[in-house]
N, C-alpha and C. Protein backbone atom coordinates (compact mmCIF):
# COMPACT_ATOMS: atom_id res chain seq x y z
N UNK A 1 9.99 22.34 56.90
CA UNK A 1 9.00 21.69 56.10
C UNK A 1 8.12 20.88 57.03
N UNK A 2 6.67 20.80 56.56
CA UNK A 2 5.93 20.19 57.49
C UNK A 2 5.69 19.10 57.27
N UNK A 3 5.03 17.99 58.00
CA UNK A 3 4.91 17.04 57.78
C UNK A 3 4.16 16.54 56.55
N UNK A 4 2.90 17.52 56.40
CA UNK A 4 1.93 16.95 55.76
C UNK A 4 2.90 17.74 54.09
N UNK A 5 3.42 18.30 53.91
CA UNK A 5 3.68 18.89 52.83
C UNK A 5 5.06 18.12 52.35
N UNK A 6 6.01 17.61 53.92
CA UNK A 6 7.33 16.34 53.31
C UNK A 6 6.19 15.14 52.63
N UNK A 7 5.52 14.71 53.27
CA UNK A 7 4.63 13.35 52.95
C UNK A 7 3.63 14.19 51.14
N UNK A 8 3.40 15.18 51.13
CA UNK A 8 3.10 15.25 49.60
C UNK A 8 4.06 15.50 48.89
N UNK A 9 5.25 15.57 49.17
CA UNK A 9 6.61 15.89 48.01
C UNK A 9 6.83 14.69 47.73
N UNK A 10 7.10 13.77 48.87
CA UNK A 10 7.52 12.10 48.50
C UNK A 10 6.15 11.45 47.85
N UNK A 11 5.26 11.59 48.31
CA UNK A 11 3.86 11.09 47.25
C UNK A 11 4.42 11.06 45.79
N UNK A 12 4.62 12.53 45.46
CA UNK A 12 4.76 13.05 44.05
C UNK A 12 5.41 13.09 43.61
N UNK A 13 6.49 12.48 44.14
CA UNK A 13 7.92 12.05 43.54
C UNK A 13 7.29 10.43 43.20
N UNK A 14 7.05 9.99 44.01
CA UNK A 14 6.84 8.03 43.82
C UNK A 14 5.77 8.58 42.92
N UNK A 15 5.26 9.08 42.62
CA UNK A 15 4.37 8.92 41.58
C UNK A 15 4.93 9.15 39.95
N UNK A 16 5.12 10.24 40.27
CA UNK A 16 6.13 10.79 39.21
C UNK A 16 7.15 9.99 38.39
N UNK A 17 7.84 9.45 39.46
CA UNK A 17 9.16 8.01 39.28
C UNK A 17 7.87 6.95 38.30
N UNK A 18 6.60 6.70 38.71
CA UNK A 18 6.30 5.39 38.07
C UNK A 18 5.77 6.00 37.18
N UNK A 19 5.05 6.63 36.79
CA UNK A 19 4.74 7.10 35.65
C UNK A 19 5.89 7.44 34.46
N UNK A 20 7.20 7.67 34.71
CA UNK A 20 7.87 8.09 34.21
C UNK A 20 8.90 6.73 33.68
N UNK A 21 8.68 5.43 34.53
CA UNK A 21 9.05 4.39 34.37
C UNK A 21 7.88 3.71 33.35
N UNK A 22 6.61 4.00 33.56
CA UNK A 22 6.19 3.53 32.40
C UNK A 22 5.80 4.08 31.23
N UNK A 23 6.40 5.33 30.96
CA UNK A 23 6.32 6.16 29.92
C UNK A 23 7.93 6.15 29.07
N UNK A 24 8.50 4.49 29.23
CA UNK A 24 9.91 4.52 28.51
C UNK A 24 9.84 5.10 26.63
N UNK A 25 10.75 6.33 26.60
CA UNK A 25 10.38 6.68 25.09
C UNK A 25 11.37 5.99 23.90
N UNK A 26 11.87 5.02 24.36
CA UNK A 26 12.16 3.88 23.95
C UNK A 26 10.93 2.94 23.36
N UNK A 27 10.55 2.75 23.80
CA UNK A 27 9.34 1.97 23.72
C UNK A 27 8.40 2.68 22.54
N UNK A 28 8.17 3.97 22.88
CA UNK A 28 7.09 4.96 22.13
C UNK A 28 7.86 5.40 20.85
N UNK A 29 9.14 4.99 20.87
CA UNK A 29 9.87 5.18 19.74
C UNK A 29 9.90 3.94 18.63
N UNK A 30 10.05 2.87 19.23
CA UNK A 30 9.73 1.38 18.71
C UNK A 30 8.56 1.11 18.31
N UNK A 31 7.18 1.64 19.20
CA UNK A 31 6.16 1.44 18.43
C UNK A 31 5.81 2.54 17.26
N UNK A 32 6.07 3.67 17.21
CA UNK A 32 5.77 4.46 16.06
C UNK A 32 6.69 3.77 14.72
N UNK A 33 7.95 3.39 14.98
CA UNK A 33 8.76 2.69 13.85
C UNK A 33 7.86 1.22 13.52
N UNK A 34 7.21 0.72 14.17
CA UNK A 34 6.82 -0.41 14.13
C UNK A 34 5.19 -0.27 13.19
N UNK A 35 4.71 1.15 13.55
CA UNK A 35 3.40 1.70 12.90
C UNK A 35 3.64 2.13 11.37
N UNK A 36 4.97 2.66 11.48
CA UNK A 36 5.08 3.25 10.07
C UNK A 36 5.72 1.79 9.11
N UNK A 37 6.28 0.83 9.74
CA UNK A 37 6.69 -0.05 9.40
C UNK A 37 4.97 -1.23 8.39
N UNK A 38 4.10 -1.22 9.30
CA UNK A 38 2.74 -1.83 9.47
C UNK A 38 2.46 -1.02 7.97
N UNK A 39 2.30 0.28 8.01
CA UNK A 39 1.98 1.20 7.18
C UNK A 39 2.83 1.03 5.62
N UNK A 40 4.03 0.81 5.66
CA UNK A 40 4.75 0.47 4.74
C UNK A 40 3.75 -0.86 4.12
N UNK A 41 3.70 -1.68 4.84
CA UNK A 41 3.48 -3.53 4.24
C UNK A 41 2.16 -3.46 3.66
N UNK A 42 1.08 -2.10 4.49
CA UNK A 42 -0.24 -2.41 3.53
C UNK A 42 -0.13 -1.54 2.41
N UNK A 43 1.10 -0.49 1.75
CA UNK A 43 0.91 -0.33 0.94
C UNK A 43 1.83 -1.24 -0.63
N UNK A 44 2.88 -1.89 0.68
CA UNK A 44 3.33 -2.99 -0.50
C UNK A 44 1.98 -3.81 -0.86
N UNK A 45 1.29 -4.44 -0.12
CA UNK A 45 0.15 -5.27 -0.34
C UNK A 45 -0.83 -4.62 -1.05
N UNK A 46 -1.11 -3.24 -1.33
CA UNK A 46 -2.03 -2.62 -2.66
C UNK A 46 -1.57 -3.00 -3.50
N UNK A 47 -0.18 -2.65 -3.64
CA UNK A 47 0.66 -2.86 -4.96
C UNK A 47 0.25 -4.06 -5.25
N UNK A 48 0.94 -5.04 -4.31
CA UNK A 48 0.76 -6.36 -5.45
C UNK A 48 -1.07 -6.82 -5.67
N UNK A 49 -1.92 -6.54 -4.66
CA UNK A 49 -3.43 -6.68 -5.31
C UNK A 49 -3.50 -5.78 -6.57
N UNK A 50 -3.06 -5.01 -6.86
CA UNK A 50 -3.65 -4.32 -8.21
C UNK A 50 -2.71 -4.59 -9.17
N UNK A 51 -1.62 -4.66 -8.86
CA UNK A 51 -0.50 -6.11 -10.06
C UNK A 51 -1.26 -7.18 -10.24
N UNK A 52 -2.40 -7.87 -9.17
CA UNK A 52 -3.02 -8.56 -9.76
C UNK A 52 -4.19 -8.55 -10.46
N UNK A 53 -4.54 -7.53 -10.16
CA UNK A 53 -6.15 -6.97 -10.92
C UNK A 53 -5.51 -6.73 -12.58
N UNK A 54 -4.30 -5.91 -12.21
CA UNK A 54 -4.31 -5.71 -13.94
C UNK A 54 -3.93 -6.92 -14.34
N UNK A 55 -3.27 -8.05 -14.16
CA UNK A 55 -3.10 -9.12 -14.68
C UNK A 55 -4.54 -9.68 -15.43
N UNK A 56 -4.99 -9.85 -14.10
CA UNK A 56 -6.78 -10.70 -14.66
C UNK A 56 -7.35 -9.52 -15.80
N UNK A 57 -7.19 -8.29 -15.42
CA UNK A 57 -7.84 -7.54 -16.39
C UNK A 57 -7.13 -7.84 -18.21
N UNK A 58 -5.88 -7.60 -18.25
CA UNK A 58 -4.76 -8.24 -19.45
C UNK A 58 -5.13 -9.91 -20.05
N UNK A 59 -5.81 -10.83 -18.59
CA UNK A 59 -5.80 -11.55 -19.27
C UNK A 59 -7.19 -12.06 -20.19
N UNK A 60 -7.94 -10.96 -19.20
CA UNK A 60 -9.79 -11.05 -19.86
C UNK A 60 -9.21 -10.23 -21.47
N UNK A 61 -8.65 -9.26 -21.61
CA UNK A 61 -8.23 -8.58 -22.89
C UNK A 61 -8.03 -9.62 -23.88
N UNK A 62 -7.11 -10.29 -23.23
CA UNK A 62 -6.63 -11.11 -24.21
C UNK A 62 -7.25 -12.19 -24.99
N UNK A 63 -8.46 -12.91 -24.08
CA UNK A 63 -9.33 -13.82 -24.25
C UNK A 63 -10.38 -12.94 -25.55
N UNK A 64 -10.58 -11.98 -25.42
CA UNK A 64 -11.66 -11.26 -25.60
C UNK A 64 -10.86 -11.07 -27.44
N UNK A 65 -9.48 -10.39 -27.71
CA UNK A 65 -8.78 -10.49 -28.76
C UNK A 65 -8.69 -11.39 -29.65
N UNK A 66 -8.66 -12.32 -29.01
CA UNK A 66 -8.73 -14.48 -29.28
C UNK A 66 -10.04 -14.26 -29.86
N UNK A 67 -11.31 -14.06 -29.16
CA UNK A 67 -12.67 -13.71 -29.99
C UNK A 67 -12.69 -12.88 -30.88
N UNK A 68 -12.47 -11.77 -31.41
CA UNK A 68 -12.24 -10.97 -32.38
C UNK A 68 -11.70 -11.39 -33.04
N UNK A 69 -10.85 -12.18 -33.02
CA UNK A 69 -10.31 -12.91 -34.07
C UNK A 69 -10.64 -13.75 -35.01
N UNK A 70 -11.44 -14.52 -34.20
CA UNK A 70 -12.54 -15.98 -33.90
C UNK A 70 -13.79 -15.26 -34.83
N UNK A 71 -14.54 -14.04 -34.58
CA UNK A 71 -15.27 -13.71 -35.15
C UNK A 71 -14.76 -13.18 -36.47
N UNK A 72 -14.14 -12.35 -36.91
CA UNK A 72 -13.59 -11.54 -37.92
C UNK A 72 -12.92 -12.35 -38.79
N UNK A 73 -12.69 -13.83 -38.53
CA UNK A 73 -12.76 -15.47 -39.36
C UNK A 73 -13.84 -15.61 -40.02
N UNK A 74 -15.46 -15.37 -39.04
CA UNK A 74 -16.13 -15.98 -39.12
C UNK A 74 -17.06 -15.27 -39.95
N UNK A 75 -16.69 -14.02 -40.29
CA UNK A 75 -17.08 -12.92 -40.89
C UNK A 75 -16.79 -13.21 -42.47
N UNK A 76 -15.46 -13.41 -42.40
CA UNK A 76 -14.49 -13.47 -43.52
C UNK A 76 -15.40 -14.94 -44.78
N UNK A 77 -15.21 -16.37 -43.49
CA UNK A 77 -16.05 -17.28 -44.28
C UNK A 77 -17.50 -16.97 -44.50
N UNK A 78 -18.15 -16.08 -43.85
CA UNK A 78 -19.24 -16.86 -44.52
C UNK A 78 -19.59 -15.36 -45.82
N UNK A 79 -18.78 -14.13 -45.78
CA UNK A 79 -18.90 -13.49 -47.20
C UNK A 79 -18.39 -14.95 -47.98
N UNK A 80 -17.42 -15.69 -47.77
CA UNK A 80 -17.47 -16.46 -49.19
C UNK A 80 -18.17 -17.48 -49.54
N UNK A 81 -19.08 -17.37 -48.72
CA UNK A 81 -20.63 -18.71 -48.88
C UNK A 81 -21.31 -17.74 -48.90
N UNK A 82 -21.60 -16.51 -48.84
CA UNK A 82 -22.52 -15.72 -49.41
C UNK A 82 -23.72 -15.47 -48.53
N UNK A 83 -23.17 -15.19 -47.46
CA UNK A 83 -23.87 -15.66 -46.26
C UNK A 83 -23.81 -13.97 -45.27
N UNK A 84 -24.13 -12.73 -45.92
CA UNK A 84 -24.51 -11.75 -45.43
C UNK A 84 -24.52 -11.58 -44.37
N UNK A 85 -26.15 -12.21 -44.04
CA UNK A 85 -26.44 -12.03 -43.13
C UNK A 85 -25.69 -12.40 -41.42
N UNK A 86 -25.29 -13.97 -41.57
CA UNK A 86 -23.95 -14.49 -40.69
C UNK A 86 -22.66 -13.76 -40.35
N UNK A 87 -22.23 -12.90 -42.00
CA UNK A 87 -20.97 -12.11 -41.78
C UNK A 87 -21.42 -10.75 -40.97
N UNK A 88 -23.20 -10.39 -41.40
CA UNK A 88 -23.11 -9.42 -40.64
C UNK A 88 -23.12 -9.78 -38.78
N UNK A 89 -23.53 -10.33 -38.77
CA UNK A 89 -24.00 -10.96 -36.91
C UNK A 89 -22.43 -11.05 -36.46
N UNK A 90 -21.59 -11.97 -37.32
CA UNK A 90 -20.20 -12.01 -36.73
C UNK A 90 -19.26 -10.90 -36.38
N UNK A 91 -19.82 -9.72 -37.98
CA UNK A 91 -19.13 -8.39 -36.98
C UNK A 91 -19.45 -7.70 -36.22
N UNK A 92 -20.45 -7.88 -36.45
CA UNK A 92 -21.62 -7.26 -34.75
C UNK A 92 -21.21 -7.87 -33.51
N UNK A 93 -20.79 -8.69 -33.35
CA UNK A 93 -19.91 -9.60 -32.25
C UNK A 93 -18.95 -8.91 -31.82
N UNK A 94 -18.11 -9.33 -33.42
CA UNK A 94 -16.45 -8.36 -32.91
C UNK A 94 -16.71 -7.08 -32.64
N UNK A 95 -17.42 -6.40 -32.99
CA UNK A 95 -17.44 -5.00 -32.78
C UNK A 95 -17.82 -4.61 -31.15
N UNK A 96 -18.54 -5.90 -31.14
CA UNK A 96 -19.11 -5.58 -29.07
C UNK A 96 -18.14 -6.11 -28.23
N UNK A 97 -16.89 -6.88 -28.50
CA UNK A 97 -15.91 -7.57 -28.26
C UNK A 97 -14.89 -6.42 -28.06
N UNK A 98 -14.46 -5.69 -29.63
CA UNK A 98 -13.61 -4.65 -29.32
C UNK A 98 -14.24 -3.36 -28.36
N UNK A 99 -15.37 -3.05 -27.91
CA UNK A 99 -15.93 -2.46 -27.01
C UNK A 99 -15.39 -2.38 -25.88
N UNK A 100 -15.43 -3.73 -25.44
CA UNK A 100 -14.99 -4.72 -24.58
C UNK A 100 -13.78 -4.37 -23.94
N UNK A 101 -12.93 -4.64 -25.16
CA UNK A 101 -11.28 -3.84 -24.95
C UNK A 101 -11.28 -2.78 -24.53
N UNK A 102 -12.04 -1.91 -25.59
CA UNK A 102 -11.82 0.00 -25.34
C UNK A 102 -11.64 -0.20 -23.49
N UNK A 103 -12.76 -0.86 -23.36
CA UNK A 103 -13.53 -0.72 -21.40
C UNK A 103 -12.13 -1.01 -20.64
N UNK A 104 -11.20 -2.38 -20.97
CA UNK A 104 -10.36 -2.95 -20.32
C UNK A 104 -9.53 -1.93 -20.32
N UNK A 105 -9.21 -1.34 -21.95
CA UNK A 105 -7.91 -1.00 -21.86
C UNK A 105 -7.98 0.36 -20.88
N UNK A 106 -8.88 0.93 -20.78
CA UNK A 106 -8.80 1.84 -20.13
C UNK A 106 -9.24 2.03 -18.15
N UNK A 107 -9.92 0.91 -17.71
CA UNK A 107 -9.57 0.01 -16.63
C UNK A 107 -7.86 -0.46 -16.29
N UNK A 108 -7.36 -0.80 -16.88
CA UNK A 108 -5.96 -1.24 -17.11
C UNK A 108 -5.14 0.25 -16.88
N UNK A 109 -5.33 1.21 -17.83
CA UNK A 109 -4.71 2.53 -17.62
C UNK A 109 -4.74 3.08 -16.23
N UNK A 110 -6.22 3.10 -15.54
CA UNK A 110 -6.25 3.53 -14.62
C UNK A 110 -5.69 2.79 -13.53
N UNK A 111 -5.67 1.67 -13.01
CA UNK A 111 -5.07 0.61 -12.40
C UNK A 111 -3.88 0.97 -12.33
N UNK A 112 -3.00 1.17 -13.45
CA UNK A 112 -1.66 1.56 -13.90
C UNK A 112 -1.32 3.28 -13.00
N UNK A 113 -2.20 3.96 -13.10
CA UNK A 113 -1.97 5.20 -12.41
C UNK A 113 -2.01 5.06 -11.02
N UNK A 114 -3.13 4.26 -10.59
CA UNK A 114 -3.00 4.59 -8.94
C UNK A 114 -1.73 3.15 -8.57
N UNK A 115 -1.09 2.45 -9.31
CA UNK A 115 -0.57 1.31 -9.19
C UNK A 115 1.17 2.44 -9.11
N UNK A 116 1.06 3.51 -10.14
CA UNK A 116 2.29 4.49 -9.98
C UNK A 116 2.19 5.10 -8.75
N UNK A 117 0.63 5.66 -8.24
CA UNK A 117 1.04 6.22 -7.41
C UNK A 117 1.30 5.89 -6.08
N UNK A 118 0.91 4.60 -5.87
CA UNK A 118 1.33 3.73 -4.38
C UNK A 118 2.85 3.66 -4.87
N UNK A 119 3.48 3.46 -5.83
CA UNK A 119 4.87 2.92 -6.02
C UNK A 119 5.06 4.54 -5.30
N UNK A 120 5.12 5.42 -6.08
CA UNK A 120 5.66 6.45 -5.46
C UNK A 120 5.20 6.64 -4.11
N UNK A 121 4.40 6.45 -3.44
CA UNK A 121 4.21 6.90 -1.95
C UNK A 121 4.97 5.48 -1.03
N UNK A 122 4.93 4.78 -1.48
CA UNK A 122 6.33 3.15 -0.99
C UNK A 122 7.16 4.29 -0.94
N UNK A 123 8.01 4.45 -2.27
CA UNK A 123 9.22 4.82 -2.19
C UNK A 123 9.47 5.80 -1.25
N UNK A 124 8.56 6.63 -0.68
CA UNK A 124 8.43 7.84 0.23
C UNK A 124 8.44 7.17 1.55
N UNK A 125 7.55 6.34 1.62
CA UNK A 125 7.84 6.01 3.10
C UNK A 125 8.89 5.35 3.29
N UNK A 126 9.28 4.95 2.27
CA UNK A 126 10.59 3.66 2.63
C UNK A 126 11.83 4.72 3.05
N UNK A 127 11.80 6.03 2.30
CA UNK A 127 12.83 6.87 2.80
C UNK A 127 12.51 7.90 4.27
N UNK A 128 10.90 7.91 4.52
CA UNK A 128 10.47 8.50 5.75
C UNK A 128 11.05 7.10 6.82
N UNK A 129 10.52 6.12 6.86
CA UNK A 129 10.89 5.14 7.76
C UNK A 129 12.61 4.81 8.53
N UNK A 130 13.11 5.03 6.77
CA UNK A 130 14.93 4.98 6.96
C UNK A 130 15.19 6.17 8.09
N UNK A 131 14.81 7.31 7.55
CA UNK A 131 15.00 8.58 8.20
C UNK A 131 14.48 8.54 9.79
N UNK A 132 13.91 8.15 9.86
CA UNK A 132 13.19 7.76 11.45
C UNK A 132 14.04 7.23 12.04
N UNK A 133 14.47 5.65 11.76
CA UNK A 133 14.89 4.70 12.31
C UNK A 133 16.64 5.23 12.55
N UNK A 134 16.55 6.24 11.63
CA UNK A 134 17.98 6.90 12.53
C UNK A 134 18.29 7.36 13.49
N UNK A 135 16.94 8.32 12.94
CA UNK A 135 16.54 9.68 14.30
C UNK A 135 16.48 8.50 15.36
N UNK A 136 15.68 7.70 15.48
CA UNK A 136 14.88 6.88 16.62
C UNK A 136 16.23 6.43 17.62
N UNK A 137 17.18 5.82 16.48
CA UNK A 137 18.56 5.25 17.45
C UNK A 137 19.14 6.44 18.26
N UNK A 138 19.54 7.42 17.46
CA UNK A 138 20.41 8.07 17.89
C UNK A 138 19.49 8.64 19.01
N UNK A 139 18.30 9.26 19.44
CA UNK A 139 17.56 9.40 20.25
C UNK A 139 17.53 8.43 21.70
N UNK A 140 17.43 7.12 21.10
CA UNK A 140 17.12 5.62 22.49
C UNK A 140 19.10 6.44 23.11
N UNK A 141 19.86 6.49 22.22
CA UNK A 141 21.10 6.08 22.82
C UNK A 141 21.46 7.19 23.22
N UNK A 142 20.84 8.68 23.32
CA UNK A 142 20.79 9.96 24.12
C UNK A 142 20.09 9.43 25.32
N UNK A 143 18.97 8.83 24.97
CA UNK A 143 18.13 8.94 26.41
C UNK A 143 19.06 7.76 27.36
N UNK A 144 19.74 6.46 26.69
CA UNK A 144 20.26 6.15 27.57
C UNK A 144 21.09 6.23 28.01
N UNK A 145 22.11 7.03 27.60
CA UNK A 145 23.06 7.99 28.15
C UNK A 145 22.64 8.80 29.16
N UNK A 146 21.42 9.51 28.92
CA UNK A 146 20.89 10.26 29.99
C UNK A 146 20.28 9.49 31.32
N UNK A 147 19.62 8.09 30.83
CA UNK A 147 19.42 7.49 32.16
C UNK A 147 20.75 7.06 32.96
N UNK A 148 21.68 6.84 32.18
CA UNK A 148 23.28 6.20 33.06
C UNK A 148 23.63 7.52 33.40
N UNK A 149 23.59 8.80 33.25
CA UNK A 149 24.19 9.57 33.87
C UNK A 149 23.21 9.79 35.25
N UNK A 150 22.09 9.68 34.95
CA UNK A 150 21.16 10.02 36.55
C UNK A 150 21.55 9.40 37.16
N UNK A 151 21.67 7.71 36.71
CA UNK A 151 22.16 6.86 37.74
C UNK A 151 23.16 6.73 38.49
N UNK A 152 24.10 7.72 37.57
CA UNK A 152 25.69 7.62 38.16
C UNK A 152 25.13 8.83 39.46
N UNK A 153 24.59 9.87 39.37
CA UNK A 153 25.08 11.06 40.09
C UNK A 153 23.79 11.22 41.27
């Protein structure tokens, strides 16, 4: 072997060695668990923002019911003062009130569907992540088995 070709084998070995020291798949295994982990928390965090949207949405419903109520009173008194025209305006109210609802309740429905379907894609990753974090161990504790055996021999 010649000189110039011993001096490029050892080059490319020391090179090789550090690259290979900083390519621990330990590491690349920890951060992908750590990504899907990240990935898990922003879809817990949809969940609970749209647990809270439908809340505010349930609770505008409800306010809005309280008025229909309020009006369809107000309807009621003034047929008995003879007052037509007032009973008509008051159900013209409630009627744009229960509108109102139709809009929520079906805002609310939909909320409710994509609110199922993050639950179901949680529950998926929570069992993709488990499943990983197995693979991932039993993997670190092959490879470091495999680094203690280089080292031994």
């Amino acid at each position: 072997m010649g000189i110039l070709s011993r001096t490029s084998y050892v080059i490319r070995s020391k090179v090789n060695a550090l690259l290979n020291r900083s390519e621990d798949p330990t590491e690349t295994l920890d951060y992908s668990y750590e990504k899907m982990q990240d990935e898990l928390q922003d879809v817990k965090q949809g969940i609970a923002d749209l647990t809270t949207q439908k809340k505010r949405l349930e609770m505008q419903k409800q306010r809005l019911e309280d008025e229909v109520e309020k009006h369809n009173e107000q309807a009621r008194e003034a047929v008995r003062q003879d007052r037509d025209d007032l009973a008509r305006q008051a159900l013209e109210k409630k009627q744009s009130k229960m509108n109102q609802i139709e809009d929520l309740d079906t805002q609310v429905a939909d909320l409710q569907s994509t609110q199922d379907d993050l639950v179901d894609k949680k529950n998926e990753l929570e069992g993709r992540i488990e499943e990983f974090r197995t693979k991932k161990e039993t993997m670190k504790a092959k490879y470091e088995a495999a680094e203690a055996s280089t080292q031994v021999s």
